[in-house]
Every structure is written in structure tokens, then in C-alpha cells.
PDB file of N, CA and C in Angstrom:
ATOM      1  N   UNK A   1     -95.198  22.729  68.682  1.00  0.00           N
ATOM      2  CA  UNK A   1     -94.273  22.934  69.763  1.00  0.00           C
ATOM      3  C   UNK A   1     -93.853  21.569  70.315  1.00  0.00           C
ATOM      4  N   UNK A   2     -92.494  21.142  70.718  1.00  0.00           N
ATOM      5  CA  UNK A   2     -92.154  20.323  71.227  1.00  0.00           C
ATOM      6  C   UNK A   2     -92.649  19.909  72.431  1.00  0.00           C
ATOM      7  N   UNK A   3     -92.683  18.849  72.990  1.00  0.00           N
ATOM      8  CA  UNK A   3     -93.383  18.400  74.553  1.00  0.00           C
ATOM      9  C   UNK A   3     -92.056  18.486  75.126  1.00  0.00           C
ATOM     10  N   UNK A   4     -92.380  18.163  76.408  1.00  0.00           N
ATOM     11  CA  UNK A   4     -91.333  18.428  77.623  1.00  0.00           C
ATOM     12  C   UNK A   4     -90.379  16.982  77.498  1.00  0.00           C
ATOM     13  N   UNK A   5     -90.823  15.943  76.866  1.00  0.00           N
ATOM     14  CA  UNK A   5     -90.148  14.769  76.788  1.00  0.00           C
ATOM     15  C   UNK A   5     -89.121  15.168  75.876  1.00  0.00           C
ATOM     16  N   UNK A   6     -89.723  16.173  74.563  1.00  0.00           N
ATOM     17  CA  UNK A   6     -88.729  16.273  73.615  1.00  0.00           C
ATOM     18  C   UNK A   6     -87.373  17.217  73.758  1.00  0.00           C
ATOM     19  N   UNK A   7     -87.636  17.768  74.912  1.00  0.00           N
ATOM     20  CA  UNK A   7     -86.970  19.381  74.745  1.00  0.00           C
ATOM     21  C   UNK A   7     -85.865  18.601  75.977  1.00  0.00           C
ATOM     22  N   UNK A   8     -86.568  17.762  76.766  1.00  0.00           N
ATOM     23  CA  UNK A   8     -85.494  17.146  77.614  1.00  0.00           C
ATOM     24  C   UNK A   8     -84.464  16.300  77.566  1.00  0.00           C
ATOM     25  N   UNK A   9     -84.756  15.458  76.156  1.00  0.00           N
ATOM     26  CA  UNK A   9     -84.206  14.741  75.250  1.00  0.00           C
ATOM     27  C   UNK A   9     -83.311  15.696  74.226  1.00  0.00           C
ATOM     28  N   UNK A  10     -83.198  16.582  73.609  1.00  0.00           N
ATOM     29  CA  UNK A  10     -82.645  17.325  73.374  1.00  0.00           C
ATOM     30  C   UNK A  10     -81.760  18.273  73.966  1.00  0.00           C
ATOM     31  N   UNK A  11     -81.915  18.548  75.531  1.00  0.00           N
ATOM     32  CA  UNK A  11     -81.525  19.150  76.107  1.00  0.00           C
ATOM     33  C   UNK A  11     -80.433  18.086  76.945  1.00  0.00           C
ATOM     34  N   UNK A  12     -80.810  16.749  77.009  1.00  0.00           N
ATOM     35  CA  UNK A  12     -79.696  15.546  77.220  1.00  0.00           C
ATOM     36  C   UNK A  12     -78.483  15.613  76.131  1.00  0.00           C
ATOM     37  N   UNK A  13     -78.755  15.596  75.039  1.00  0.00           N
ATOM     38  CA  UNK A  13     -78.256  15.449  73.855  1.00  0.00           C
ATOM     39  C   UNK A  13     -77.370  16.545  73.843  1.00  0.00           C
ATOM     40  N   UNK A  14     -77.667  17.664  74.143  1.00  0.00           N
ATOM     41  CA  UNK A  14     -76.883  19.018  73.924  1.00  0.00           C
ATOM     42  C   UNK A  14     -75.760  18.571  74.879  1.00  0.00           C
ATOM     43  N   UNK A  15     -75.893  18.138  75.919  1.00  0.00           N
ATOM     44  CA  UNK A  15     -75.219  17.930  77.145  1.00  0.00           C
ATOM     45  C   UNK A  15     -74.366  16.971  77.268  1.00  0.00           C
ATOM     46  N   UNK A  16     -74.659  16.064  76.650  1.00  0.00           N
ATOM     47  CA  UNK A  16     -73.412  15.223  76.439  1.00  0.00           C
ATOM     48  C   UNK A  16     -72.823  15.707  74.799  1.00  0.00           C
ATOM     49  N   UNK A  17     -72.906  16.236  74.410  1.00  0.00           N
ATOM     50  CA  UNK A  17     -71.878  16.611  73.205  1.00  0.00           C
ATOM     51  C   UNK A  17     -70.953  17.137  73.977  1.00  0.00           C
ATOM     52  N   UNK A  18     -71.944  18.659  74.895  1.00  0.00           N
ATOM     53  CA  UNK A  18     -70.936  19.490  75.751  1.00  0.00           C
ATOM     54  C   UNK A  18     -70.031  19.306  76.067  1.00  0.00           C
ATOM     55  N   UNK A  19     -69.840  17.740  77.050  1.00  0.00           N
ATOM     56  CA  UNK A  19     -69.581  16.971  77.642  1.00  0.00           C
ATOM     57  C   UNK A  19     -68.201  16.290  77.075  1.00  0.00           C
ATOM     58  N   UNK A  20     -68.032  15.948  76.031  1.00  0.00           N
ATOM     59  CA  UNK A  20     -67.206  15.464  74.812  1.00  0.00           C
ATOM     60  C   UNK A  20     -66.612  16.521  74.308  1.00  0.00           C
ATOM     61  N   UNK A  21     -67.376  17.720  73.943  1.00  0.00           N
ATOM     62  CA  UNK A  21     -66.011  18.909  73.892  1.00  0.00           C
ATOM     63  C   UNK A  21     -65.435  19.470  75.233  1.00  0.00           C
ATOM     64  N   UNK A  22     -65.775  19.064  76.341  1.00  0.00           N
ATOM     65  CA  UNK A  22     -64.800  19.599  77.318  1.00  0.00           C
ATOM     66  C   UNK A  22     -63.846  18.379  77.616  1.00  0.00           C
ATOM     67  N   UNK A  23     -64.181  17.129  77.349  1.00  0.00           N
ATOM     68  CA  UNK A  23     -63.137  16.313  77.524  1.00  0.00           C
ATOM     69  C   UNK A  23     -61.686  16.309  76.457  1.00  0.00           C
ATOM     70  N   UNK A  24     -62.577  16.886  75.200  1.00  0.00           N
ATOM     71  CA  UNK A  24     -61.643  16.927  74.156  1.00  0.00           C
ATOM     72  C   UNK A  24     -60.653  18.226  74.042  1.00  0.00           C
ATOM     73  N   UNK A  25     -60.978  19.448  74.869  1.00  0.00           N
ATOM     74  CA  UNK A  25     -60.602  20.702  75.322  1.00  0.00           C
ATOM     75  C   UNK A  25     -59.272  20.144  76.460  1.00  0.00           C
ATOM     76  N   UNK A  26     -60.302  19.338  77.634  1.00  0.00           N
ATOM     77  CA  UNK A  26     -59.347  18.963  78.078  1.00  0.00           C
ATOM     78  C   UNK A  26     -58.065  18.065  78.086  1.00  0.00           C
ATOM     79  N   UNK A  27     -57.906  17.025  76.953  1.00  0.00           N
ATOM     80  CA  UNK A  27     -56.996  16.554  76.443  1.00  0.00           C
ATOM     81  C   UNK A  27     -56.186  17.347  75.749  1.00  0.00           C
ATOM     82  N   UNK A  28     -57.115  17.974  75.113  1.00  0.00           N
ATOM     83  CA  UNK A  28     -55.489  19.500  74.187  1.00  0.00           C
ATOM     84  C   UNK A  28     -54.734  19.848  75.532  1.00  0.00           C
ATOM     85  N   UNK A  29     -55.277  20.685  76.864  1.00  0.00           N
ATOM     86  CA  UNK A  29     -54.961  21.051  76.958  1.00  0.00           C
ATOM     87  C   UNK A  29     -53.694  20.285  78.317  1.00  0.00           C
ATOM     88  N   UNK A  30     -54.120  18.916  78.400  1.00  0.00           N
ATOM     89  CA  UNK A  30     -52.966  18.095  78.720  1.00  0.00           C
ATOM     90  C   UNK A  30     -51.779  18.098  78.148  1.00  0.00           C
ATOM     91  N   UNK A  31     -51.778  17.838  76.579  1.00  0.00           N
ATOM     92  CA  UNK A  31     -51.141  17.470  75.347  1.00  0.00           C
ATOM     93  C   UNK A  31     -50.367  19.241  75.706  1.00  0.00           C
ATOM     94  N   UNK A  32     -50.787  20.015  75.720  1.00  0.00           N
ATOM     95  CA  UNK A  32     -49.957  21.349  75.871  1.00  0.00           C
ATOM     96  C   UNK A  32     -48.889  21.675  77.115  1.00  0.00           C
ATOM     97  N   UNK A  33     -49.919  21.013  78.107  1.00  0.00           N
ATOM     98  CA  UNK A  33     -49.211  21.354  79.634  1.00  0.00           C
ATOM     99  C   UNK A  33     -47.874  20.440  79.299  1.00  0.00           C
ATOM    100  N   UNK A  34     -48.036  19.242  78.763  1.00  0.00           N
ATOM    101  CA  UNK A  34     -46.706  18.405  78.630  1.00  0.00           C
ATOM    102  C   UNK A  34     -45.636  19.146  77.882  1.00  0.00           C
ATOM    103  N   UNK A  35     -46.190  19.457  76.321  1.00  0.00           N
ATOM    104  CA  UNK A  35     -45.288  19.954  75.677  1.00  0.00           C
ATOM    105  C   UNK A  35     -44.003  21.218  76.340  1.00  0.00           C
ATOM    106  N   UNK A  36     -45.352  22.175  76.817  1.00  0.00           N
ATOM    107  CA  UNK A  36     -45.073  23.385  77.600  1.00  0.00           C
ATOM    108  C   UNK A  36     -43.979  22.780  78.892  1.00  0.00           C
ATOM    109  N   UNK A  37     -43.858  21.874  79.817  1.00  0.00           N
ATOM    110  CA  UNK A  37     -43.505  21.581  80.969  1.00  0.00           C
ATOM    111  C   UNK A  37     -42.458  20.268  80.772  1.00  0.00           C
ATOM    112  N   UNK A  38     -42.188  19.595  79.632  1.00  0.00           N
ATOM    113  CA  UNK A  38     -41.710  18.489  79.584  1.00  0.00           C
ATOM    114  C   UNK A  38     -40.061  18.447  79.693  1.00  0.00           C
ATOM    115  N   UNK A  39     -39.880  17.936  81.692  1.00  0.00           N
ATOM    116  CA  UNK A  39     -38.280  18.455  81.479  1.00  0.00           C
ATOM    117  C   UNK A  39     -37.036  17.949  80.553  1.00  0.00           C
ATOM    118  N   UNK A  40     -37.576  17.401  79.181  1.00  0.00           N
ATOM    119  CA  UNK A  40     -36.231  17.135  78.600  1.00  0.00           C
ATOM    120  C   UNK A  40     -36.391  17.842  77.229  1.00  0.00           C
ATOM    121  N   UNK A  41     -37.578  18.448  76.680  1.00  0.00           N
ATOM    122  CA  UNK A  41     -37.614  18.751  75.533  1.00  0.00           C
ATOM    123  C   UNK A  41     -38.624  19.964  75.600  1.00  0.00           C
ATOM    124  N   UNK A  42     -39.073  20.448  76.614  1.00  0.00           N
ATOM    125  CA  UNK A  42     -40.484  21.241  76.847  1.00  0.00           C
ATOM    126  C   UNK A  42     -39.918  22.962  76.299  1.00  0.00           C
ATOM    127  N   UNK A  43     -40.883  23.695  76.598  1.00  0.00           N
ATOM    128  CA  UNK A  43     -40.273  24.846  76.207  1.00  0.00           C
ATOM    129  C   UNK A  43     -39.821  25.757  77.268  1.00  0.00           C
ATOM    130  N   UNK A  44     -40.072  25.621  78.362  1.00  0.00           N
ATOM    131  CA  UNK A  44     -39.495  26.104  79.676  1.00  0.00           C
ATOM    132  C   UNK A  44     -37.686  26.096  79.253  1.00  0.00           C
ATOM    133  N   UNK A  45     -37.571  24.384  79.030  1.00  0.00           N
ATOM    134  CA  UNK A  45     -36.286  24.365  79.064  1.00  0.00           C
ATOM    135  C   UNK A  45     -35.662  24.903  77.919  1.00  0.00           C
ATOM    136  N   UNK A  46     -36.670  25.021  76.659  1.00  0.00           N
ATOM    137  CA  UNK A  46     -35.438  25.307  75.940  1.00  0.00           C
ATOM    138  C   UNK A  46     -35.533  26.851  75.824  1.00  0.00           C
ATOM    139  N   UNK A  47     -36.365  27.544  76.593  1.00  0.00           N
ATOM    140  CA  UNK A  47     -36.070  29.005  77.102  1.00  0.00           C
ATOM    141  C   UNK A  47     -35.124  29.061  77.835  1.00  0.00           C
ATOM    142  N   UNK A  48     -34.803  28.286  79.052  1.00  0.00           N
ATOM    143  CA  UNK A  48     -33.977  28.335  79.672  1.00  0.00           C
ATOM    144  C   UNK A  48     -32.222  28.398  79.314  1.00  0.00           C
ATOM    145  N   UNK A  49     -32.374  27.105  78.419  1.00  0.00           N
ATOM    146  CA  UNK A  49     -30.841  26.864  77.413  1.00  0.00           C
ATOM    147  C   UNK A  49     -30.633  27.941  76.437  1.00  0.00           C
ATOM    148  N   UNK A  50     -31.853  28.683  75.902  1.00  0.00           N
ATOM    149  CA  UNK A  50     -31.393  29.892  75.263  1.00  0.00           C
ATOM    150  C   UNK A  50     -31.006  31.446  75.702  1.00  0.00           C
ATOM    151  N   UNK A  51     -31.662  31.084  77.058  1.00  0.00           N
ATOM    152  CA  UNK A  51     -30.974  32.154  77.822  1.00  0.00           C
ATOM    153  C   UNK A  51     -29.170  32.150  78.466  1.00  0.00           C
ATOM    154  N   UNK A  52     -28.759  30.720  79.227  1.00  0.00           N
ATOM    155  CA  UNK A  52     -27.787  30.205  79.365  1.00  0.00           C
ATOM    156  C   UNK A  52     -26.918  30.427  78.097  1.00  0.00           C
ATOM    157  N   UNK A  53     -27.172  30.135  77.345  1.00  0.00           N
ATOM    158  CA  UNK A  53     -26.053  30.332  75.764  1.00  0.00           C
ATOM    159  C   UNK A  53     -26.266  31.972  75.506  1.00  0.00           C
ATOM    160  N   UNK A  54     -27.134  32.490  75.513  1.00  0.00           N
ATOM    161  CA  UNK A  54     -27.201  34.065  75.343  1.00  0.00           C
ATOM    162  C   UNK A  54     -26.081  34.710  76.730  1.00  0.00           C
ATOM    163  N   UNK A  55     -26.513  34.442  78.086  1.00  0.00           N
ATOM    164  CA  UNK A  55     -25.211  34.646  78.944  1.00  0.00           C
ATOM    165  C   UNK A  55     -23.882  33.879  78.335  1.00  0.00           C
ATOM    166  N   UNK A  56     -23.492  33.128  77.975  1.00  0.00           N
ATOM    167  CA  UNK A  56     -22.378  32.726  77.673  1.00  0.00           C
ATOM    168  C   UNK A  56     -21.925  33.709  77.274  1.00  0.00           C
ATOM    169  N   UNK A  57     -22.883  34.055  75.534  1.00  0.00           N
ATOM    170  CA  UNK A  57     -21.953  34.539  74.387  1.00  0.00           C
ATOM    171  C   UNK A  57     -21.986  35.973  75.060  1.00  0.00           C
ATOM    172  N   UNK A  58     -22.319  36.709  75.978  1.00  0.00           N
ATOM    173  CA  UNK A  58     -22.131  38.165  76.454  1.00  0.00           C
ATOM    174  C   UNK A  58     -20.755  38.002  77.346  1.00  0.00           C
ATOM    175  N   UNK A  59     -20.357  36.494  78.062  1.00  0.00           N
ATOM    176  CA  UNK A  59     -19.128  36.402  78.532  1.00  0.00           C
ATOM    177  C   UNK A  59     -17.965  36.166  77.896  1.00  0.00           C
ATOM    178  N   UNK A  60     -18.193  35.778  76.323  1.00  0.00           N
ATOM    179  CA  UNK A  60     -16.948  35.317  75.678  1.00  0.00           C
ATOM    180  C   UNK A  60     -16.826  36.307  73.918  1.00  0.00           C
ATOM    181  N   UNK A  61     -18.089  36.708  74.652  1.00  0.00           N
ATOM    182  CA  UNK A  61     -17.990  38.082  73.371  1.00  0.00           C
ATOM    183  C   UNK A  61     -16.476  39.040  73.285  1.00  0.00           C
ATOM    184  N   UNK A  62     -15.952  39.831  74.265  1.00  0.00           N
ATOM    185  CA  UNK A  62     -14.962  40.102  74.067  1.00  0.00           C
ATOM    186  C   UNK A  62     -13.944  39.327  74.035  1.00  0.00           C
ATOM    187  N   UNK A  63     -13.506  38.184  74.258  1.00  0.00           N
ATOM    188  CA  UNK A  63     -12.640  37.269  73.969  1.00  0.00           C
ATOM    189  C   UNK A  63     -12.809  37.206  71.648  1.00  0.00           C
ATOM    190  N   UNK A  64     -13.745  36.809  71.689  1.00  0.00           N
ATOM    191  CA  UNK A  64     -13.880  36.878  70.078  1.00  0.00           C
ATOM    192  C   UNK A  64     -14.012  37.984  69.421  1.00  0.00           C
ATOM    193  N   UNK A  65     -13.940  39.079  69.671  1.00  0.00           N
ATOM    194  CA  UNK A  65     -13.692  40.401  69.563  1.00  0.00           C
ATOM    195  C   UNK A  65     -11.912  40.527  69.501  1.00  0.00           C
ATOM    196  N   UNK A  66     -11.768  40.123  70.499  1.00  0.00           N
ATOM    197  CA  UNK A  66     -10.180  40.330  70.529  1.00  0.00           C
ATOM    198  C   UNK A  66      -9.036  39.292  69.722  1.00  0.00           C
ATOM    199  N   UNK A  67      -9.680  38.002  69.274  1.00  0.00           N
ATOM    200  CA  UNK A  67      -9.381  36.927  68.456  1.00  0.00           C
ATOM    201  C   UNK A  67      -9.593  38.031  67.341  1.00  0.00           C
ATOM    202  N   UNK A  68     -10.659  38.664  66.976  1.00  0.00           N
ATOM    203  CA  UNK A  68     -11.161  38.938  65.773  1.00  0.00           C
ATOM    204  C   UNK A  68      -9.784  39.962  64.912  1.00  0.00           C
ATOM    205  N   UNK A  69      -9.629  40.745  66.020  1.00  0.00           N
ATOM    206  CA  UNK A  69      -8.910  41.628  66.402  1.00  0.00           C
ATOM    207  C   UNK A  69      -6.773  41.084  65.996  1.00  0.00           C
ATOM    208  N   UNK A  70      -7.034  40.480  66.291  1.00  0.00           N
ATOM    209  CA  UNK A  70      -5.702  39.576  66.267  1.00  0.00           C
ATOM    210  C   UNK A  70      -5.624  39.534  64.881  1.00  0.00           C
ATOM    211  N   UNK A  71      -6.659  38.853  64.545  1.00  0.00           N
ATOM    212  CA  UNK A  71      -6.714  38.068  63.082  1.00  0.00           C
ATOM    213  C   UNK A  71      -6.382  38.875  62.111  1.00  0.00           C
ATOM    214  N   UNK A  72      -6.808  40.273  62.330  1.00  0.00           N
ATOM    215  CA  UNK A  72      -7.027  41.556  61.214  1.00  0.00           C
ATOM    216  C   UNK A  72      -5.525  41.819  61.336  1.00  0.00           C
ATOM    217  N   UNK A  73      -4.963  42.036  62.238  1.00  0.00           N
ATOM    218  CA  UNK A  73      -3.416  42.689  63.229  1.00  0.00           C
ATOM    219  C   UNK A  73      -2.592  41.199  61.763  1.00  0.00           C
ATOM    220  N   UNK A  74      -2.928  40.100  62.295  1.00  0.00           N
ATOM    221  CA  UNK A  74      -2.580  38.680  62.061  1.00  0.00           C
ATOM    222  C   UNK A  74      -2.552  39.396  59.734  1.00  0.00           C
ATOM    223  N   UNK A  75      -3.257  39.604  59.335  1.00  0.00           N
ATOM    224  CA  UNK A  75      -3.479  39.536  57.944  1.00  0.00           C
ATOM    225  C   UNK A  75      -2.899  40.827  57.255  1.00  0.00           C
ATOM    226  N   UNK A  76      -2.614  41.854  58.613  1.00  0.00           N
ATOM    227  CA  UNK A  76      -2.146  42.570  57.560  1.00  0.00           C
ATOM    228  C   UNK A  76      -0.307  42.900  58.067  1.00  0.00           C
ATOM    229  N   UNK A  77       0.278  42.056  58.691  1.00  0.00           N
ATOM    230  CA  UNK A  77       1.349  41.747  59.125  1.00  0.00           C
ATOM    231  C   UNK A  77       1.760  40.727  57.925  1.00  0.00           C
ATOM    232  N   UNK A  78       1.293  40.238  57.593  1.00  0.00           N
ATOM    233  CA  UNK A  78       1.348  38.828  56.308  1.00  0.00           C
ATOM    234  C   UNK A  78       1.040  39.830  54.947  1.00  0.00           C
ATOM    235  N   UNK A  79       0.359  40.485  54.792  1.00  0.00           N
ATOM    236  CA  UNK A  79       0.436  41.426  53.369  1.00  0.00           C
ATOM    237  C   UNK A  79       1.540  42.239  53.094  1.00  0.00           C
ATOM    238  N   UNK A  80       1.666  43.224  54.519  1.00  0.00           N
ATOM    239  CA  UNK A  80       3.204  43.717  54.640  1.00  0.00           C
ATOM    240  C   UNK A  80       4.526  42.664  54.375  1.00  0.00           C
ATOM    241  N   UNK A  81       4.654  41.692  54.739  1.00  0.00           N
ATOM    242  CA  UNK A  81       5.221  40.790  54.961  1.00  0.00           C
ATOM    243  C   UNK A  81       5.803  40.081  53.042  1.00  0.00           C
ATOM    244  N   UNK A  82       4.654  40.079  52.669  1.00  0.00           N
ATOM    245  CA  UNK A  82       4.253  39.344  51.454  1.00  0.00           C
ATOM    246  C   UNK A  82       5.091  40.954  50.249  1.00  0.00           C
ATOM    247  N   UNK A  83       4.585  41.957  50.262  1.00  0.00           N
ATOM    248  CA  UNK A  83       4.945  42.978  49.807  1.00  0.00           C
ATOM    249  C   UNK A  83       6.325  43.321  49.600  1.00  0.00           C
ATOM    250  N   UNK A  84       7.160  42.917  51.141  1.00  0.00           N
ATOM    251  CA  UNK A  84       8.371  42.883  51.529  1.00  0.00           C
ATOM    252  C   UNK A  84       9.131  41.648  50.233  1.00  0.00           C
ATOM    253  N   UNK A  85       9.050  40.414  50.612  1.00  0.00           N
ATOM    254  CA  UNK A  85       9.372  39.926  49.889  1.00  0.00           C
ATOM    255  C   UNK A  85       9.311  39.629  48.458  1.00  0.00           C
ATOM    256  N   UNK A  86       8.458  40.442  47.996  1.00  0.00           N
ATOM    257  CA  UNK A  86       8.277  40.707  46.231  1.00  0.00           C
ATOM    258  C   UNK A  86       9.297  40.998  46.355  1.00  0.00           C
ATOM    259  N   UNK A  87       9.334  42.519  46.947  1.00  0.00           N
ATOM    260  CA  UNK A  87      10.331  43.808  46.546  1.00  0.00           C
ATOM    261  C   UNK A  87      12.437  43.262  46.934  1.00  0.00           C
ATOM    262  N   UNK A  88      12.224  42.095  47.737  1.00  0.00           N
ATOM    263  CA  UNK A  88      13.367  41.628  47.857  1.00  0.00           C
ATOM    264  C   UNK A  88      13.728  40.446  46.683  1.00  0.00           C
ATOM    265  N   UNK A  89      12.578  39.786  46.177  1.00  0.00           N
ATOM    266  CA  UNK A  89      12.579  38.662  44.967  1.00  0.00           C
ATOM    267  C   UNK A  89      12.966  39.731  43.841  1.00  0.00           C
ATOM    268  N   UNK A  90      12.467  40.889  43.376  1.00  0.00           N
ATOM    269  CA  UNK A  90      13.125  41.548  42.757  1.00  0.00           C
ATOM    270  C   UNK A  90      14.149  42.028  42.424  1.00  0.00           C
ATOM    271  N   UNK A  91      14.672  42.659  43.528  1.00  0.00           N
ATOM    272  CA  UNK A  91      15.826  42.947  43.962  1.00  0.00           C
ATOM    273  C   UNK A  91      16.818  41.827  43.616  1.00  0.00           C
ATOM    274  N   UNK A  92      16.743  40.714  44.021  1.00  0.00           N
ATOM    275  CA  UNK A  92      17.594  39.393  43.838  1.00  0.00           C
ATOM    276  C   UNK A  92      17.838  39.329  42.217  1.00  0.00           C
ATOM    277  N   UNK A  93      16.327  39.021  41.542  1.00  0.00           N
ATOM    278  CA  UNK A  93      16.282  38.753  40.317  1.00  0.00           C
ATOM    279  C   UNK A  93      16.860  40.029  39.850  1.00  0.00           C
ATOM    280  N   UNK A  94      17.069  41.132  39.721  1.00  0.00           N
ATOM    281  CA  UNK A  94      17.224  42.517  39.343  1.00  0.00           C
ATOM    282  C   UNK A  94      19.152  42.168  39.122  1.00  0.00           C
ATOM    283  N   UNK A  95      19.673  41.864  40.186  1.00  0.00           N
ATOM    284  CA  UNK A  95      21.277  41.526  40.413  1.00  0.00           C
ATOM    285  C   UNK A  95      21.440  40.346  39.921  1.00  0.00           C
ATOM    286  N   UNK A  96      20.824  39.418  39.929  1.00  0.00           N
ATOM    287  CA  UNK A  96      20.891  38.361  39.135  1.00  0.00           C
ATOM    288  C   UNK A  96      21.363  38.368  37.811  1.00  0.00           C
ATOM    289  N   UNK A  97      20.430  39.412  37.012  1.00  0.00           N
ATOM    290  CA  UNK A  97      20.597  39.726  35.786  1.00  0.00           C
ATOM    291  C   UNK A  97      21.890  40.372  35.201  1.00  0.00           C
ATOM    292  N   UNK A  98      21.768  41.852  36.264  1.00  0.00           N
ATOM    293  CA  UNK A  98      23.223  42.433  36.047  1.00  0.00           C
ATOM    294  C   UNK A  98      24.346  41.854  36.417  1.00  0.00           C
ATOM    295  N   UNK A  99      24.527  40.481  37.428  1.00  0.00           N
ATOM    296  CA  UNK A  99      25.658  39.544  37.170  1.00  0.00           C
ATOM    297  C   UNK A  99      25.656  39.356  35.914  1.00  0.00           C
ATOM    298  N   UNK A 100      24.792  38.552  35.293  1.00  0.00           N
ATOM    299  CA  UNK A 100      24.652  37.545  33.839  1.00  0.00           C
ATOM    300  C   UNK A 100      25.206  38.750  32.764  1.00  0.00           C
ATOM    301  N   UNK A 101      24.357  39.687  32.188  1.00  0.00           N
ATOM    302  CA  UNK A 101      24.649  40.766  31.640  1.00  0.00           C
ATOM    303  C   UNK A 101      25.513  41.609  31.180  1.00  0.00           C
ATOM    304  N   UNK A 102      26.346  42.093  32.880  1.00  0.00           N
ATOM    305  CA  UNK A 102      27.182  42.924  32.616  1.00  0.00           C
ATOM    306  C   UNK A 102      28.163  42.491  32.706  1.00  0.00           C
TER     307      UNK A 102
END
């Protein structure tokens, strides 16, 4: 059995390790509070900026909805458009011919 010198010596020993993992506990958990809290890059803020841009895009959502909207209106005004003028390039070329021809 150990003597009381030994167990107290051991029981020092336990105690400063302890001692060294709570300092080292407590440096993580510095190293976190910064990360977590740091006002230019922390995550507070960039919760914050992702909320701010999430309100945006719910304010300019129907605006790009209605661009979107345009665009479709916009492409098939230009197909009609495009269709039209075959059928008139034809037409041209069609009389063209029967000048030459007939």
C-alpha cells in the first residue's frame, strides 16, 4: 500500500494535469467565444447578413418574377415575330420567281 507521502504526491500530480486541462478547455473555449462573437467575420454576423439578404430577396422577389414574366411575354413576341417574317421572305421569294418565270 502506498504511504500518505505517496498518495499525496500523486494526488498533487493528478491536480495539476487537472489544472492544464482546464486551462487548455479554457483557451478553446476563448478561441470559440471570438470566432462565435467576432464583429467582422464572427458568426452572429454572418447570421445576421444572411438574414438581411433573405429579407431582401422576399422584397425584390416579385419584381424578378415579373422581369421573369416579361422575358417569356419578351420571347414569344420574337418567335411570333420571327414566324411572321419567314412567311413574308417567302412570299417575296415566291413573286420573285413568278416575275422571273412567267
Amino acid at each position: 500500500m502506498a504511504t500518505a507521502a505517496q498518495e499525496i504526491a500523486l494526488m498533487k500530480r493528478d491536480i495539476e494535469t487537472l489544472s492544464g486541462d482546464v486551462k487548455e478547455i479554457n483557451d478553446k473555449l476563448d478561441m470559440l467565444m471570438v470566432k462565435l462573437l467576432d464583429p467582422d467575420e464572427g458568426l452572429v454576423v454572418r447570421v445576421n447578413k444572411n438574414t438581411s439578404r433573405l429579407d431582401r430577396r422576399d422584397v425584390e422577389l416579385p419584381v424578378w418574377l415579373g422581369n421573369l414574366e416579361e422575358f417569356k411575354q419578351m420571347k414569344r413576341w420574337k418567335s411570333n415575330v420571327t414566324k411572321a417574317l419567314w412567311g413574308i421572305y417567302t412570299a417575296i421569294i415566291g413573286y420573285v420567281i413568278k416575275l422571273i418565270f412567267w
